[in-house]
N, C-alpha and C. Protein backbone atom coordinates (compact mmCIF):
# COMPACT_ATOMS: atom_id res chain seq x y z
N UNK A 1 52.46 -1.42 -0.01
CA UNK A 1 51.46 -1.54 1.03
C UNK A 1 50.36 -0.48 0.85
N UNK A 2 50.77 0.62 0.41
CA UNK A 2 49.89 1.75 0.46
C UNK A 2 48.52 1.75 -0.84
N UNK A 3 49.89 0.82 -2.14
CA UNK A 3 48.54 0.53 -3.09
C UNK A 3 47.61 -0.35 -2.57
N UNK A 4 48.03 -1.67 -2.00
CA UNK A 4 47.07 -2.43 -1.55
C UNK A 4 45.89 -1.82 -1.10
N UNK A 5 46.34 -1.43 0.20
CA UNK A 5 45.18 -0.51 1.13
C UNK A 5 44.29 0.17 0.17
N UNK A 6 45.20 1.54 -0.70
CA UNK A 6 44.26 2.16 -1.42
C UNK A 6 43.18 1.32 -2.43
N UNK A 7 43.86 0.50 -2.96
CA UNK A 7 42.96 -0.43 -3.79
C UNK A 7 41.46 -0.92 -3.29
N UNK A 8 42.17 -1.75 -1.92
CA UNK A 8 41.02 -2.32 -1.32
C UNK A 8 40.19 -1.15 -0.53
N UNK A 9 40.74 0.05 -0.34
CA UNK A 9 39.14 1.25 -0.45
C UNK A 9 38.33 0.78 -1.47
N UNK A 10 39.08 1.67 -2.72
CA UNK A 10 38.15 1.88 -3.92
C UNK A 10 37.46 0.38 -4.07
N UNK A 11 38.23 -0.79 -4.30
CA UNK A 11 37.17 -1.93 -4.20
C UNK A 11 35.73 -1.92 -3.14
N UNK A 12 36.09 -1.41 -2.14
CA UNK A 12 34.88 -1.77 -1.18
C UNK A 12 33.51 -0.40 -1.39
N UNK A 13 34.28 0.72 -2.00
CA UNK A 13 33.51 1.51 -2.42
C UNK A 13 32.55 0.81 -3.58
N UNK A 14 33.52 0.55 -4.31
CA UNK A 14 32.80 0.37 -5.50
C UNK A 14 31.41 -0.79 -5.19
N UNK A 15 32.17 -1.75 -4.49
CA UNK A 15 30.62 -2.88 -4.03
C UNK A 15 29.69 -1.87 -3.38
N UNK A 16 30.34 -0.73 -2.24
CA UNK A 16 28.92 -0.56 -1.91
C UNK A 16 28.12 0.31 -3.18
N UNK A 17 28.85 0.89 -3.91
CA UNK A 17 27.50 1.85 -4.74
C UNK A 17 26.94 0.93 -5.69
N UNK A 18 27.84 -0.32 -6.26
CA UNK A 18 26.54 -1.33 -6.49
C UNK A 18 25.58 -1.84 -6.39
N UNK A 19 25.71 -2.23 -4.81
CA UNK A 19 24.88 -2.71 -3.36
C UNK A 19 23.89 -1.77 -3.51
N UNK A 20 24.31 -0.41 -3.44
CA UNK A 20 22.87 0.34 -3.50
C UNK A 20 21.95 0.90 -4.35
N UNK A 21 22.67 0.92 -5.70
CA UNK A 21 22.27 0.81 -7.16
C UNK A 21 21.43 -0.56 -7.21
N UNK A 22 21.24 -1.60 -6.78
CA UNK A 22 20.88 -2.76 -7.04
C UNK A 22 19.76 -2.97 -5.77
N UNK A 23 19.77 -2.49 -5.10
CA UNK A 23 18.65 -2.36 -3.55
C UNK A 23 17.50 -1.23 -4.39
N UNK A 24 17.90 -0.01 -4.76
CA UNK A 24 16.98 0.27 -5.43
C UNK A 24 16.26 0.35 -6.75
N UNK A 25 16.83 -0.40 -7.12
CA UNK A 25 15.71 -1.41 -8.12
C UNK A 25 14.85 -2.42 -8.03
N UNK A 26 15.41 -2.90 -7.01
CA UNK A 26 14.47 -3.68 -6.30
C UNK A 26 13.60 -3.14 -5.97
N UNK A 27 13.69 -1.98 -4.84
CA UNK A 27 12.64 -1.32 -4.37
C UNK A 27 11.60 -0.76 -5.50
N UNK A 28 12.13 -0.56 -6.29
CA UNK A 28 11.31 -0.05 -7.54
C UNK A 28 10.56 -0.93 -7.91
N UNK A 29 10.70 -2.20 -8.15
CA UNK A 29 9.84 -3.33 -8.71
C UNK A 29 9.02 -3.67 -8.10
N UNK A 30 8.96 -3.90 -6.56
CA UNK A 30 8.04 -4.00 -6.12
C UNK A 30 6.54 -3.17 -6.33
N UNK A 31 6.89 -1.65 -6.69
CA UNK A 31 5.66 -1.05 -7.09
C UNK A 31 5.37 -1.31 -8.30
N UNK A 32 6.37 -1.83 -9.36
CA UNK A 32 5.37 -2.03 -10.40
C UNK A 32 4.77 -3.27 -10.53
N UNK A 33 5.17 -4.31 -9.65
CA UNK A 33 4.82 -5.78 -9.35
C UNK A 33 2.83 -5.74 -9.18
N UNK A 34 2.75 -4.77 -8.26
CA UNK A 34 1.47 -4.05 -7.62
C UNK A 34 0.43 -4.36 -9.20
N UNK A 35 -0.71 -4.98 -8.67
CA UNK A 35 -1.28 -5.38 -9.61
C UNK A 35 -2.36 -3.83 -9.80
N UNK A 36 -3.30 -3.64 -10.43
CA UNK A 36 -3.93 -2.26 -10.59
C UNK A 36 -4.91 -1.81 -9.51
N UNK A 37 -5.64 -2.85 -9.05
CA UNK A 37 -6.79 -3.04 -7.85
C UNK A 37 -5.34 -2.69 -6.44
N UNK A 38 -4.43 -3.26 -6.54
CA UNK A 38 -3.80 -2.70 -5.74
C UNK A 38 -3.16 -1.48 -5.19
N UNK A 39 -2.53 -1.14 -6.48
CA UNK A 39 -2.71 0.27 -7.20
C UNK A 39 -3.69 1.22 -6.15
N UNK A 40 -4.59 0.77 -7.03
CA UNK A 40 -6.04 1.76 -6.80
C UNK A 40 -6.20 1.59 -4.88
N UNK A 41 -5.95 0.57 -4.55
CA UNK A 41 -6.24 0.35 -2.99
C UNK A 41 -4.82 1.52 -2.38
N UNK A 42 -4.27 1.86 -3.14
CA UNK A 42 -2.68 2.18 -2.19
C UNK A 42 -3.36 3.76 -2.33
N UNK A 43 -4.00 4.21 -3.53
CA UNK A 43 -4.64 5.74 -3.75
C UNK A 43 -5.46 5.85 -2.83
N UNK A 44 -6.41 4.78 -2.57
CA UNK A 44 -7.71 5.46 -1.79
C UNK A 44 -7.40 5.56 -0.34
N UNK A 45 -5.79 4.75 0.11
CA UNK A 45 -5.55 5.17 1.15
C UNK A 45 -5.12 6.42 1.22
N UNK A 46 -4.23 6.87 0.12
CA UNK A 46 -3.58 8.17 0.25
C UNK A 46 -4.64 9.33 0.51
N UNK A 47 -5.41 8.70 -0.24
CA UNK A 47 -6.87 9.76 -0.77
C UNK A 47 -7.55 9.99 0.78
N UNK A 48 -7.64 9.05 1.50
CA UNK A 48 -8.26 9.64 3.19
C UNK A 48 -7.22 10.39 4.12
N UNK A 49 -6.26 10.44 3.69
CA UNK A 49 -5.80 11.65 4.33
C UNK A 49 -5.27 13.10 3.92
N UNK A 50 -6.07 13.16 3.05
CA UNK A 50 -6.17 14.90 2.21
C UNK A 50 -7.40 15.35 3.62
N UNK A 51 -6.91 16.36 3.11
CA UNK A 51 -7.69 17.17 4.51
C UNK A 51 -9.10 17.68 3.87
N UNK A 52 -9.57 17.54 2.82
CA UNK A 52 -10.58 17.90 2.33
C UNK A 52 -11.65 16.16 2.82
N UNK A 53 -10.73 15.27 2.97
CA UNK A 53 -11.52 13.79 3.40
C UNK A 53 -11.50 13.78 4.97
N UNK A 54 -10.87 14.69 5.64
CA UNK A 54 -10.93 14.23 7.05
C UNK A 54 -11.67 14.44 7.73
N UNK A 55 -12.13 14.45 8.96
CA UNK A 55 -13.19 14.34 9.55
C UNK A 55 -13.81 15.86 10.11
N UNK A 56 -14.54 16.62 10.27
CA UNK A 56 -14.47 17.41 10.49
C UNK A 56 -14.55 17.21 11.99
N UNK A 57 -14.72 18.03 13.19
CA UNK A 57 -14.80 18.42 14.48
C UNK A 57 -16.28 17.19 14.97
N UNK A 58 -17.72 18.00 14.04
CA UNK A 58 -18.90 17.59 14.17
C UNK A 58 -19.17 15.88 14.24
N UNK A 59 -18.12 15.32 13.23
CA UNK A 59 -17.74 14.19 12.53
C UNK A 59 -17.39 13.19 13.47
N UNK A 60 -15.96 14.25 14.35
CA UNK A 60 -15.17 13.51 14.77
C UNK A 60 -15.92 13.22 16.12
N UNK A 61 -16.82 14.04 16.85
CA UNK A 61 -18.30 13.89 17.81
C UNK A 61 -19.16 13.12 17.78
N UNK A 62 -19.53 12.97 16.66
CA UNK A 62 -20.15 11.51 16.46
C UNK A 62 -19.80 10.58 16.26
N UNK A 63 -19.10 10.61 15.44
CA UNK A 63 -18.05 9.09 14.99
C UNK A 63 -16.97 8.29 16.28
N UNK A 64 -16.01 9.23 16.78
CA UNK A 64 -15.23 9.09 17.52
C UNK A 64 -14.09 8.91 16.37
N UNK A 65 -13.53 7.62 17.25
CA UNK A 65 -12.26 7.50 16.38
C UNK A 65 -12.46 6.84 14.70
N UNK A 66 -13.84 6.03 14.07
CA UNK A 66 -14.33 5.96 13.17
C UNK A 66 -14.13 6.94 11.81
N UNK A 67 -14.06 6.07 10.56
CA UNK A 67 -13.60 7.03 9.24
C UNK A 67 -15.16 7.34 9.41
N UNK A 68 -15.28 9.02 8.61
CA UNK A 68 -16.27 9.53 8.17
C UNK A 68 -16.65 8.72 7.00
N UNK A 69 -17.95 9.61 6.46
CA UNK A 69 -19.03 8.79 5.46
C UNK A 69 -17.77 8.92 3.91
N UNK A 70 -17.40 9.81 3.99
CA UNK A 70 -16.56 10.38 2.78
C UNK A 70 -15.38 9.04 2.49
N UNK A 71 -14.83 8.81 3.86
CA UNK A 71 -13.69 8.07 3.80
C UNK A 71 -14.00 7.00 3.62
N UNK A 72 -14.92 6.33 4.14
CA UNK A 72 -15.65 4.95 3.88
C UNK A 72 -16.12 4.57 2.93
N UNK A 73 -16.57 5.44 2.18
CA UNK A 73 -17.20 4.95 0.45
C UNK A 73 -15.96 4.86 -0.20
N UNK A 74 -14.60 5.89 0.09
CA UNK A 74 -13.68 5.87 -0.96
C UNK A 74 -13.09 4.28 -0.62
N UNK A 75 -12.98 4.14 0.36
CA UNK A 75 -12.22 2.64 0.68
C UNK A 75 -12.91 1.83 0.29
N UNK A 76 -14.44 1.77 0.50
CA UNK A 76 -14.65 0.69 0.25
C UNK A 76 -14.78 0.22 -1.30
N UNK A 77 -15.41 1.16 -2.03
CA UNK A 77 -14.95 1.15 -3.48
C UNK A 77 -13.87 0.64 -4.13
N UNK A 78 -12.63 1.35 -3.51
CA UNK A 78 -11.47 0.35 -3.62
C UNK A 78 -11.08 -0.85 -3.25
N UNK A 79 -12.22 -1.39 -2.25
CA UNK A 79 -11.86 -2.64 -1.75
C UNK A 79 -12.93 -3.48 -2.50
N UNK A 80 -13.68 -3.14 -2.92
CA UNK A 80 -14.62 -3.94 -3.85
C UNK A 80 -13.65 -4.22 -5.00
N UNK A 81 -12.66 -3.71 -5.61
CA UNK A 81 -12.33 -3.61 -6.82
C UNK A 81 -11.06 -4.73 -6.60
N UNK A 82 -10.71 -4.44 -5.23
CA UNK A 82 -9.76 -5.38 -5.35
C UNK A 82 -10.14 -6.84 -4.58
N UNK A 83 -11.20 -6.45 -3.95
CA UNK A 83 -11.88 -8.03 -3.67
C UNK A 83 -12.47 -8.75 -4.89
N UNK A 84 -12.95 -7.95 -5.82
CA UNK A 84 -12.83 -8.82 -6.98
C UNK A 84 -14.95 -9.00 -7.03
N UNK A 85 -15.16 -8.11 -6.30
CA UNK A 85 -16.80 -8.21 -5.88
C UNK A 85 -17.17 -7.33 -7.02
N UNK A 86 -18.57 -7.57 -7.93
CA UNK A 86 -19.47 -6.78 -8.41
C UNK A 86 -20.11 -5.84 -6.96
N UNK A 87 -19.98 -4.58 -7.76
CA UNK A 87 -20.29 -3.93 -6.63
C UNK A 87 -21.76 -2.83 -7.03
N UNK A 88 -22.39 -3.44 -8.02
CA UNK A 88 -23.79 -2.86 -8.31
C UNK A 88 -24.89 -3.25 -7.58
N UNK A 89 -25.29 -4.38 -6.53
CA UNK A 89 -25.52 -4.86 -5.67
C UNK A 89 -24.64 -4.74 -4.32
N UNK A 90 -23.76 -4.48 -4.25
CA UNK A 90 -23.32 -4.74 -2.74
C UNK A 90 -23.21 -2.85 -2.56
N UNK A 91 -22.93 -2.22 -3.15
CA UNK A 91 -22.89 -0.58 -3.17
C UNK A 91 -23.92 0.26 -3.19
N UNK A 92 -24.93 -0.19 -3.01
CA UNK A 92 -26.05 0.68 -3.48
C UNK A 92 -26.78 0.52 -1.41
N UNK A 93 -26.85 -0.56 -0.96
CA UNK A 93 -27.76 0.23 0.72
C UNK A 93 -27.09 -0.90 1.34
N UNK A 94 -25.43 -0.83 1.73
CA UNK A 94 -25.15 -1.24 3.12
C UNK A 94 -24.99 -0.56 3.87
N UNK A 95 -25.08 -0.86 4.89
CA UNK A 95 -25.10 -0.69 6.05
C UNK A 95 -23.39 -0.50 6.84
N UNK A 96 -23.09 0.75 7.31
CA UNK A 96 -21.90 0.89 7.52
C UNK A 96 -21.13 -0.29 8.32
N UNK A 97 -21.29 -0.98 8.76
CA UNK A 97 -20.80 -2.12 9.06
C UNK A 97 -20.50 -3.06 7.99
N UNK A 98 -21.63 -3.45 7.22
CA UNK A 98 -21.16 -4.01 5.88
C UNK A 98 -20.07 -3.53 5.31
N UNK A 99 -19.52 -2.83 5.35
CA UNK A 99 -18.77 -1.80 4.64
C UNK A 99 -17.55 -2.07 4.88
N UNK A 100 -17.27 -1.59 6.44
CA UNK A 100 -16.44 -1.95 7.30
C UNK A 100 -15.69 -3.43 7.05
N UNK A 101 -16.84 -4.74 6.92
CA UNK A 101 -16.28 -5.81 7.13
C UNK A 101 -15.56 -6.33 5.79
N UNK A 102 -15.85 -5.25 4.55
CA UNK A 102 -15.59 -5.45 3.42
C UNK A 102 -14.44 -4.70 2.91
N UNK A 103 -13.90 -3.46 3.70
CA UNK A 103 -12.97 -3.10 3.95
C UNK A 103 -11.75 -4.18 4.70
N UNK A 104 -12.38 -4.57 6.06
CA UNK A 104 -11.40 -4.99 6.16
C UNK A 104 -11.03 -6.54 5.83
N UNK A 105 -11.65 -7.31 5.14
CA UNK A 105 -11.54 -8.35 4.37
C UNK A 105 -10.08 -8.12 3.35
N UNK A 106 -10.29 -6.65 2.38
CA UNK A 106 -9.87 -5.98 1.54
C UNK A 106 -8.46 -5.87 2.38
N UNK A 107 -7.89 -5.37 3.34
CA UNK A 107 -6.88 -5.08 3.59
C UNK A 107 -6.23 -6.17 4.33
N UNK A 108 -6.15 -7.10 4.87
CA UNK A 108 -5.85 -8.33 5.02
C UNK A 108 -5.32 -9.03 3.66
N UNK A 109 -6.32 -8.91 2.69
CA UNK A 109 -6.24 -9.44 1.11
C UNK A 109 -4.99 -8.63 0.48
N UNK A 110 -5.25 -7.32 0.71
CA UNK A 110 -3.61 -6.49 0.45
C UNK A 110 -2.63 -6.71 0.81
N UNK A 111 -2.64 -7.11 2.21
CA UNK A 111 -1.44 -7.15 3.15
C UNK A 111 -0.69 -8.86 2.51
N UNK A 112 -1.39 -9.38 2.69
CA UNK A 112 -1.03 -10.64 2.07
C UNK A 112 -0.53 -10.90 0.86
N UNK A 113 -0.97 -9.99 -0.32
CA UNK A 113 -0.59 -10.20 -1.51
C UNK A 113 0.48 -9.22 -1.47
N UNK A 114 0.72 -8.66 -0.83
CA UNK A 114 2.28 -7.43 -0.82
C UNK A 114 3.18 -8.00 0.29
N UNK A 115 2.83 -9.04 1.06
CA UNK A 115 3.79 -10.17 1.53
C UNK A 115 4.43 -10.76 0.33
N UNK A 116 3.46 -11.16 -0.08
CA UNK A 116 3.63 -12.30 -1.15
C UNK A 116 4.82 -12.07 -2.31
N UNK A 117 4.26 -10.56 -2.69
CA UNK A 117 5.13 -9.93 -3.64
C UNK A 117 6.81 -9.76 -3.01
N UNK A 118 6.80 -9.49 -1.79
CA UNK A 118 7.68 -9.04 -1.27
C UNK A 118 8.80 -10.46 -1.08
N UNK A 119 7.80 -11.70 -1.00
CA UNK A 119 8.48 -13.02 -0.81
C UNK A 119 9.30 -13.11 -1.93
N UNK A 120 8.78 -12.97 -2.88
CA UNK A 120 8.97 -13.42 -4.01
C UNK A 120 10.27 -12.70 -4.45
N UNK A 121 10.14 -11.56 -4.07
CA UNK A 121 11.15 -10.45 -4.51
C UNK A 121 12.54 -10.98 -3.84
N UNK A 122 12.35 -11.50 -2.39
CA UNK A 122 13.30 -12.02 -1.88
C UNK A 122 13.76 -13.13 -2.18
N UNK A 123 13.28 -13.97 -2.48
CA UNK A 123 13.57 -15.04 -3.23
C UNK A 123 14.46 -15.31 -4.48
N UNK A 124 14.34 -14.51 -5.65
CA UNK A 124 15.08 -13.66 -6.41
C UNK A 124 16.47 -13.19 -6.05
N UNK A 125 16.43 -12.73 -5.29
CA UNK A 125 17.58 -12.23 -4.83
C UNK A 125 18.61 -12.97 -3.99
């Protein structure tokens, strides 16, 4: 009786460190699934919250709750790249709203394609 029992530990051990050996690889693939524009969109988020991008006091007075000028070019750059837009014409005199709506076009477009990835991943499995 006692081997049984002991057995069926070590068996249930052993599934789980499989279970979790095998969960994170998964998790792993998903970032390399990440196409490069995506990539680059996941940096320029990281990139607005270095404190050298944040808003200053003066910033945050005018703007309110609004990204500064700093944070807005980096996004939107990245969102041009992954909207798939020539951005030698659309980058050169919009209008911060333009910007905005091209941003958030861009992250909708992310969110969806890292659903997507994520479907897929499940699916697989």
């Amino acid at each position: 009786m006692k081997k049984t029992l002991l057995s069926a530990f070590y068996a249930g051990i052993f599934c789980v460190a499989i279970s979790c050996s095998t969960e994170r690889a998964t998790l792993a693939s998903t970032e390399e699934m990440k196409s490069t524009e995506m990539t680059s969109f996941d940096k320029a988020l990281k990139e607005i919250m270095k404190p050298e991008n944040r808003s200053t006091p003066e910033e945050k007075a005018r703007l309110g709750a609004q990204l500064n000028d700093r944070s807005l070019d980096i996004l939107f750059n990245a969102s041009l790249e992954l909207i798939g837009k020539n951005g030698s014409n659309l980058s050169q005199a919009n209008t911060r709203v333009e910007k905005e709506k091209v941003i958030v076009q861009a992250t909708n477009l992310y969110f969806s394609k890292l659903n997507t990835l994520k479907a897929n991943q499940k699916a697989e499995n």
